[in-house]
PDB file of N, CA and C in Angstrom:
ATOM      1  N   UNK A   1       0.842  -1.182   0.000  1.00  0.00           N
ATOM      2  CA  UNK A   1       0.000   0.000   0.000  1.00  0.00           C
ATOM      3  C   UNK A   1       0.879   1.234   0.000  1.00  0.00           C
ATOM      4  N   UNK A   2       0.503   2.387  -0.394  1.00  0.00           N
ATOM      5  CA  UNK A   2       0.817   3.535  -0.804  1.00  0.00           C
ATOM      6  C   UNK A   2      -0.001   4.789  -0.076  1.00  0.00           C
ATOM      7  N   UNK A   3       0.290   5.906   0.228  1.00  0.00           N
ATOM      8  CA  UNK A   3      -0.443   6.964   0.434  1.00  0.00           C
ATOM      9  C   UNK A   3      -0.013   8.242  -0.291  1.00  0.00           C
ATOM     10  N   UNK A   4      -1.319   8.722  -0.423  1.00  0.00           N
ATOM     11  CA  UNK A   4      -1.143  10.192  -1.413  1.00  0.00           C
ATOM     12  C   UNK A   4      -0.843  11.156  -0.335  1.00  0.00           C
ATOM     13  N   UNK A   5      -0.302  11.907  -0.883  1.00  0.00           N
ATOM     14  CA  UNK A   5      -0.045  12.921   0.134  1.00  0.00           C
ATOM     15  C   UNK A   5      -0.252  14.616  -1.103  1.00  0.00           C
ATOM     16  N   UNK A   6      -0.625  15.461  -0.460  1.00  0.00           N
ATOM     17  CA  UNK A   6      -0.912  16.817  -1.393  1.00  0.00           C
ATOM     18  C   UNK A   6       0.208  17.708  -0.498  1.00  0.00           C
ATOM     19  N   UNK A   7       1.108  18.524  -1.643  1.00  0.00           N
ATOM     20  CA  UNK A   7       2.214  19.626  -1.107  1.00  0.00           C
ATOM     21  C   UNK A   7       2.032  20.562  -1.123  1.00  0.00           C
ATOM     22  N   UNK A   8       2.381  21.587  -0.010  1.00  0.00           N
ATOM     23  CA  UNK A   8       1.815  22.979  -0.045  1.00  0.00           C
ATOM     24  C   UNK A   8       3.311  23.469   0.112  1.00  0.00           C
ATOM     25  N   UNK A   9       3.364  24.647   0.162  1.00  0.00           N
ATOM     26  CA  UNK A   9       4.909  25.292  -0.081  1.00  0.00           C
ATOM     27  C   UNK A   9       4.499  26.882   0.664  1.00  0.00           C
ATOM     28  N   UNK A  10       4.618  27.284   1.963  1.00  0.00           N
ATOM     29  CA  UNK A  10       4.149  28.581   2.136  1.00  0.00           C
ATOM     30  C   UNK A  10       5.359  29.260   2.612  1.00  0.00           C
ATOM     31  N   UNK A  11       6.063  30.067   1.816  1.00  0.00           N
ATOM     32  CA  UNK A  11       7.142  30.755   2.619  1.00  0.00           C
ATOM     33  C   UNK A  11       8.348  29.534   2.019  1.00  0.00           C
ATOM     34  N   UNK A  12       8.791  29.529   3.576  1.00  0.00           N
ATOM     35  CA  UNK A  12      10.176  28.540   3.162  1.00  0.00           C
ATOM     36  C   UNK A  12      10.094  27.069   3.529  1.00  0.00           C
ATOM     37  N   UNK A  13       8.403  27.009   4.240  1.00  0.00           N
ATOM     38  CA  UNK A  13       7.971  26.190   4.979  1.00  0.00           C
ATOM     39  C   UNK A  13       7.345  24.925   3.802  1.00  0.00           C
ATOM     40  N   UNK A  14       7.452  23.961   3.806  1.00  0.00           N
ATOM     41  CA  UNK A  14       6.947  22.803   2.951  1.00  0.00           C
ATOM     42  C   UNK A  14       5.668  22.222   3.970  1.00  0.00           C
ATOM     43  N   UNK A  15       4.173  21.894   3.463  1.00  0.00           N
ATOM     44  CA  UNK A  15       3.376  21.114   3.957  1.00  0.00           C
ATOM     45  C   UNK A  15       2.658  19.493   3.528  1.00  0.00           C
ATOM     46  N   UNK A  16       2.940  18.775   4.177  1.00  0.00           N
ATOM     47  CA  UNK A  16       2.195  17.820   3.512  1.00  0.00           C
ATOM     48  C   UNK A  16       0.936  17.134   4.254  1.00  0.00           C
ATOM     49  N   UNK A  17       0.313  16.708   3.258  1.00  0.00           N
ATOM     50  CA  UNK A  17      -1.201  16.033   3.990  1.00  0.00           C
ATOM     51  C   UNK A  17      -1.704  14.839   3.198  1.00  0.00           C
ATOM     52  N   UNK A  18      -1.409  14.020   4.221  1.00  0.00           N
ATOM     53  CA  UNK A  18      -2.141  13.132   3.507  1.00  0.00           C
ATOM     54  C   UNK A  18      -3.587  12.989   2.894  1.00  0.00           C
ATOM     55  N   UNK A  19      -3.645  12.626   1.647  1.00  0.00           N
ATOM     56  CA  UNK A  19      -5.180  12.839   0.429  1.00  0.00           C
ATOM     57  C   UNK A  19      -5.589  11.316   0.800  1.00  0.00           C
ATOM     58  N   UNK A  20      -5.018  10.607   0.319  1.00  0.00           N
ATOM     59  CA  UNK A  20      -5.386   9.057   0.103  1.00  0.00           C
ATOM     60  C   UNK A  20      -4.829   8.042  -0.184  1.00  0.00           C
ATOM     61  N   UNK A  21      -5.277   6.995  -0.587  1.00  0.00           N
ATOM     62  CA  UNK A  21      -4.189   5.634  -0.823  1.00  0.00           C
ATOM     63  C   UNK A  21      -4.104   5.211  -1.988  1.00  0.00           C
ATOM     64  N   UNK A  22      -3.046   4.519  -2.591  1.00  0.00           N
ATOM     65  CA  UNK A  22      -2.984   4.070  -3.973  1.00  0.00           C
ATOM     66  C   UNK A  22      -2.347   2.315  -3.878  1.00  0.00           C
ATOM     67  N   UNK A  23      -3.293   1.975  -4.493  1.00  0.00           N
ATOM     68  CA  UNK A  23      -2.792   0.574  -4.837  1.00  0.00           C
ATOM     69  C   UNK A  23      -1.982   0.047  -5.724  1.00  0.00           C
ATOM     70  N   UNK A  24      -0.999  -1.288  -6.015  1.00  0.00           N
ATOM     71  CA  UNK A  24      -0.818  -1.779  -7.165  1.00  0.00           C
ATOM     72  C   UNK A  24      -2.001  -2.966  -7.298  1.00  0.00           C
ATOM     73  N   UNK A  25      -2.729  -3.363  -8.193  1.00  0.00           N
ATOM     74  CA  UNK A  25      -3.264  -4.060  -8.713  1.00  0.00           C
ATOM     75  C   UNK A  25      -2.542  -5.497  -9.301  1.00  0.00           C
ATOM     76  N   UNK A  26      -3.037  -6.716  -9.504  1.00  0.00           N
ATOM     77  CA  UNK A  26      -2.160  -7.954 -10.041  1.00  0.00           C
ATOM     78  C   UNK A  26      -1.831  -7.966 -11.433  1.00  0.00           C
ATOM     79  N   UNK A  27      -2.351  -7.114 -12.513  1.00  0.00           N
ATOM     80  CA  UNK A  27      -1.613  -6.779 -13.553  1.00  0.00           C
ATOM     81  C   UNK A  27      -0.358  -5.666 -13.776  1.00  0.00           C
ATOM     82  N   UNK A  28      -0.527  -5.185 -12.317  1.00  0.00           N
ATOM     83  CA  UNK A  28       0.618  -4.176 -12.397  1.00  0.00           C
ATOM     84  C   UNK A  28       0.252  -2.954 -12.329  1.00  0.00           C
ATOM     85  N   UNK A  29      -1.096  -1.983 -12.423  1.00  0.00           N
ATOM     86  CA  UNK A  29      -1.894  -0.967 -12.749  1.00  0.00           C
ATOM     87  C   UNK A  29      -1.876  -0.810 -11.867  1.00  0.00           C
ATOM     88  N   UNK A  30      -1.666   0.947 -11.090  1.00  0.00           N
ATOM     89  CA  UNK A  30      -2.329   1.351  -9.952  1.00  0.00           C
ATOM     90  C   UNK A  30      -3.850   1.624 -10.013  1.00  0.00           C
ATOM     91  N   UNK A  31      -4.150   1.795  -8.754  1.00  0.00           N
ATOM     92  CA  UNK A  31      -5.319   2.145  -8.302  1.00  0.00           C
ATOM     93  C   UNK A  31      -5.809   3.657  -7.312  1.00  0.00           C
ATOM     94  N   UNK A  32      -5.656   4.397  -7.293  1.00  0.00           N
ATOM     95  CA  UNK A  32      -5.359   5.752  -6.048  1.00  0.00           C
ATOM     96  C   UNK A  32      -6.885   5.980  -6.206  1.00  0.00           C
ATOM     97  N   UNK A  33      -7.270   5.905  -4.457  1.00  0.00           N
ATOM     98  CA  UNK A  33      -8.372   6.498  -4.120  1.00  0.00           C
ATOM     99  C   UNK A  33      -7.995   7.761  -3.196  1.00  0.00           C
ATOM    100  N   UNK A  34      -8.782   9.325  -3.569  1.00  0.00           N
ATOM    101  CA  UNK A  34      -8.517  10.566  -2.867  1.00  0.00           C
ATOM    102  C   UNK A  34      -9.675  10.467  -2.002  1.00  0.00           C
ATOM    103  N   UNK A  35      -9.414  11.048  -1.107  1.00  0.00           N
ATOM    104  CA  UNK A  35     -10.471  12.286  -0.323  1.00  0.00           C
ATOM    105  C   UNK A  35     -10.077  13.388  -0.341  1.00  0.00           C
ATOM    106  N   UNK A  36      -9.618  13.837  -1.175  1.00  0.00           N
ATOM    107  CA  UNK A  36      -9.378  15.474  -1.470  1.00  0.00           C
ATOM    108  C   UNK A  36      -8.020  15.521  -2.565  1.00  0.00           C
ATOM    109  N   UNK A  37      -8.065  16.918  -3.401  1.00  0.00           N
ATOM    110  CA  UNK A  37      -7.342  16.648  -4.621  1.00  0.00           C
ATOM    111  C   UNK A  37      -6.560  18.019  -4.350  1.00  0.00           C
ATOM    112  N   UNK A  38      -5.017  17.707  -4.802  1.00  0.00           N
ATOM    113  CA  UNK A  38      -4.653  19.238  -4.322  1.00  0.00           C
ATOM    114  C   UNK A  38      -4.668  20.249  -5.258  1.00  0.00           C
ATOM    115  N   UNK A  39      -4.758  21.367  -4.659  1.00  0.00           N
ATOM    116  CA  UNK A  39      -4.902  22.714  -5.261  1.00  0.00           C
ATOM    117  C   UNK A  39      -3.845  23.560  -5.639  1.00  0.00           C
ATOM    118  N   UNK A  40      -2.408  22.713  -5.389  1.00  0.00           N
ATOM    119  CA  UNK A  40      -1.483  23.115  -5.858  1.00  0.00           C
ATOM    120  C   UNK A  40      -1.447  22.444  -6.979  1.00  0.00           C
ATOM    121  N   UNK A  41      -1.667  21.039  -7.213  1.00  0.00           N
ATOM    122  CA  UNK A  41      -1.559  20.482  -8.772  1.00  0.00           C
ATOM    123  C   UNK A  41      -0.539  19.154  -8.531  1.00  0.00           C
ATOM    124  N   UNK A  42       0.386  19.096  -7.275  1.00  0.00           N
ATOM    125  CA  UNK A  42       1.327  18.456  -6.910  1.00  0.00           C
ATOM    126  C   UNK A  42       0.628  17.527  -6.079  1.00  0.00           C
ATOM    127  N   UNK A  43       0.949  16.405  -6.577  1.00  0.00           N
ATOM    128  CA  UNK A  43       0.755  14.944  -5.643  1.00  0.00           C
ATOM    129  C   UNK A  43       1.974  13.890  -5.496  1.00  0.00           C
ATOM    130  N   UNK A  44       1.865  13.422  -4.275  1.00  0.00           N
ATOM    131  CA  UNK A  44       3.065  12.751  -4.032  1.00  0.00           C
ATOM    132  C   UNK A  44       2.426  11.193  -3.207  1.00  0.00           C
ATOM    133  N   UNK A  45       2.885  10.364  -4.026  1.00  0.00           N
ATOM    134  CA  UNK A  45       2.771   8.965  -3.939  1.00  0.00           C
ATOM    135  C   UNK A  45       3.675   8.193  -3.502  1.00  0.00           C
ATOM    136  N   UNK A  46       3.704   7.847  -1.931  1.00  0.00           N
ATOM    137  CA  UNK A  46       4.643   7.273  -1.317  1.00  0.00           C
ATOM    138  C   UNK A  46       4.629   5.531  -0.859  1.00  0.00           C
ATOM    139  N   UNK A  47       5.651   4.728  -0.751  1.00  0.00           N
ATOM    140  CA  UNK A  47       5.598   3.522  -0.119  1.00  0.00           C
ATOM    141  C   UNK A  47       4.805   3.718   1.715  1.00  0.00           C
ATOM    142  N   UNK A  48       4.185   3.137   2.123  1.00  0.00           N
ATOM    143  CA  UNK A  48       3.441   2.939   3.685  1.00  0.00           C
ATOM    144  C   UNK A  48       4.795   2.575   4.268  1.00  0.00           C
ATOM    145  N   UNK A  49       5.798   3.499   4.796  1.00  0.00           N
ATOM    146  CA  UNK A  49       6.875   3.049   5.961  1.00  0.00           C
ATOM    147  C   UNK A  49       5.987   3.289   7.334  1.00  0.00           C
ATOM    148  N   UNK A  50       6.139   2.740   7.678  1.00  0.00           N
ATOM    149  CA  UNK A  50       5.296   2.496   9.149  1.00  0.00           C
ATOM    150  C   UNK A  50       6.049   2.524  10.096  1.00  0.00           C
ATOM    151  N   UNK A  51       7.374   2.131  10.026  1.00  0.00           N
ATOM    152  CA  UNK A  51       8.314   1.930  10.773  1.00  0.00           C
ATOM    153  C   UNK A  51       9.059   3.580  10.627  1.00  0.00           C
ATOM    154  N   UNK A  52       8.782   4.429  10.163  1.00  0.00           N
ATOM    155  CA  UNK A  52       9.302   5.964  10.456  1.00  0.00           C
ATOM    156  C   UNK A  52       8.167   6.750  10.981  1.00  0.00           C
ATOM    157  N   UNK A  53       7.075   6.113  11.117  1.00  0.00           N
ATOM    158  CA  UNK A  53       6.103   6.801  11.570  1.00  0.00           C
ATOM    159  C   UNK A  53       5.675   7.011  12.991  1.00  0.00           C
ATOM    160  N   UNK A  54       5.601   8.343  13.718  1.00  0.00           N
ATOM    161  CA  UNK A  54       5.569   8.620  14.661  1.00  0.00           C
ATOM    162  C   UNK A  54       3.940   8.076  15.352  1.00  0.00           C
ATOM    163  N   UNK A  55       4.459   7.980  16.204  1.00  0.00           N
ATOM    164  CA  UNK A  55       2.520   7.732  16.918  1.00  0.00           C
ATOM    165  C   UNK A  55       2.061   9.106  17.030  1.00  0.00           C
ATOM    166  N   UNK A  56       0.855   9.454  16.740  1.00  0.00           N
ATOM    167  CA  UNK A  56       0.184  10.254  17.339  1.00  0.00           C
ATOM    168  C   UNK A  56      -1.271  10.451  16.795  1.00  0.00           C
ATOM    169  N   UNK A  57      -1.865  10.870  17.659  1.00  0.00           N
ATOM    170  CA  UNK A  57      -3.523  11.165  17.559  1.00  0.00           C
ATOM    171  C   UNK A  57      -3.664  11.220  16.855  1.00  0.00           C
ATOM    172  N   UNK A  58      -4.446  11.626  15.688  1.00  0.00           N
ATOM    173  CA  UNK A  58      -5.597  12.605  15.094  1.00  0.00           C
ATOM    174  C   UNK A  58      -5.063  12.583  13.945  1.00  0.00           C
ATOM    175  N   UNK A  59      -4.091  11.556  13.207  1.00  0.00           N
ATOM    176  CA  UNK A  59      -3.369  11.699  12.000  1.00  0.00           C
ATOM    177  C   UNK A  59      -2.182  12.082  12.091  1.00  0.00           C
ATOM    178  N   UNK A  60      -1.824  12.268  10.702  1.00  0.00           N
ATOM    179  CA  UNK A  60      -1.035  13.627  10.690  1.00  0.00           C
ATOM    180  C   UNK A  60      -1.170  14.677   9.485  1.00  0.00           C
ATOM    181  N   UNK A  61      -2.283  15.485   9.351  1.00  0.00           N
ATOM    182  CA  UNK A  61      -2.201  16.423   8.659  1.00  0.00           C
ATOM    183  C   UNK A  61      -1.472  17.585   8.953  1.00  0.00           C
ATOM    184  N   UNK A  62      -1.141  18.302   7.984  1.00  0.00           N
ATOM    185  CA  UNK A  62      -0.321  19.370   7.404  1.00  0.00           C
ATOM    186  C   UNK A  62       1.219  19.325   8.837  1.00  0.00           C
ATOM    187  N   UNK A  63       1.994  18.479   8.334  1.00  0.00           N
ATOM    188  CA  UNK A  63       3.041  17.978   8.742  1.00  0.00           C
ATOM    189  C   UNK A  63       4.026  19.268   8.050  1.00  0.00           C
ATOM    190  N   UNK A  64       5.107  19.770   8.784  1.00  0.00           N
ATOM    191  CA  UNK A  64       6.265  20.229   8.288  1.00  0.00           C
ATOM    192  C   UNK A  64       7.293  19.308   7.636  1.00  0.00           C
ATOM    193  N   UNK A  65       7.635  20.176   6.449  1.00  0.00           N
ATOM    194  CA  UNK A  65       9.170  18.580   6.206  1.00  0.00           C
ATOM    195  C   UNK A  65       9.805  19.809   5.258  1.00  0.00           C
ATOM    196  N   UNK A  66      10.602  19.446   5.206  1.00  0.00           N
ATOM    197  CA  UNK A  66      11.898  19.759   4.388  1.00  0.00           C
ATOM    198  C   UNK A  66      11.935  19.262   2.562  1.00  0.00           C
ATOM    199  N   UNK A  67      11.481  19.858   1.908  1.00  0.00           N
ATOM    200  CA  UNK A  67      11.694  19.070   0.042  1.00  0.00           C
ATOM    201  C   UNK A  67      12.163  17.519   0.006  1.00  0.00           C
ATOM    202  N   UNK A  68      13.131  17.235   0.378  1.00  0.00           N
ATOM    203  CA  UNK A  68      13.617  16.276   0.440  1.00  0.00           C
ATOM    204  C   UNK A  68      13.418  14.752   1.694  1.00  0.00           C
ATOM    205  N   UNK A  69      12.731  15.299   2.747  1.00  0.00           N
ATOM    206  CA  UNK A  69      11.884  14.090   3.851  1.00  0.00           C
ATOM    207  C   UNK A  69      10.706  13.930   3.560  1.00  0.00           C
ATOM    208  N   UNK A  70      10.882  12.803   4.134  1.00  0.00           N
ATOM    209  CA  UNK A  70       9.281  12.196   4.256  1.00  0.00           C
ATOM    210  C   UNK A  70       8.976  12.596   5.190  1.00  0.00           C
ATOM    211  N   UNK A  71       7.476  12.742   4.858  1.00  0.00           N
ATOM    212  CA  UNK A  71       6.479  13.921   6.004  1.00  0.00           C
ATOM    213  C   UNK A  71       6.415  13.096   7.848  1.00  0.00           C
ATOM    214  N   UNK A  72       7.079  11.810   7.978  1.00  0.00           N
ATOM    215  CA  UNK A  72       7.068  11.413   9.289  1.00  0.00           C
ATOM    216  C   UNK A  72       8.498  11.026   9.573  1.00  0.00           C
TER     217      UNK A  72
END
């Protein structure tokens, strides 16, 4: 499994949020389901590391990161 994530860029500050999930399918075809589409135009389709992922409540929307990290 995969998650979408939508990038915002305000200042010098980078945001990300997770949109939704994307599948591979058994012919090889993805699949990406959103709950929301970004309005910058930029989508970012990542592997599910679970193992960099912090615990916490409520998600993690609009995460700080740096261009180059992953948003956990």
């Amino acid at each position: 499994m995969k998650f979408a994530y939508s990038i915002t860029k305000r200042g010098e500050k980078t945001y990300w949020s997770k949109i939704g999930v994307a599948f591979e399918n058994r012919d090889g075809s993805i699949t990406v389901k959103l709950e929301a589409f970004p309005v910058s135009g930029e989508l970012q389709i990542r592997d599910d590391d679970s193992s960099r992922r912090p615990a916490r409540p409520g998600g993690y929307e609009d995460q700080e990161s740096s261009d180059n990290d992953i948003p956990f």
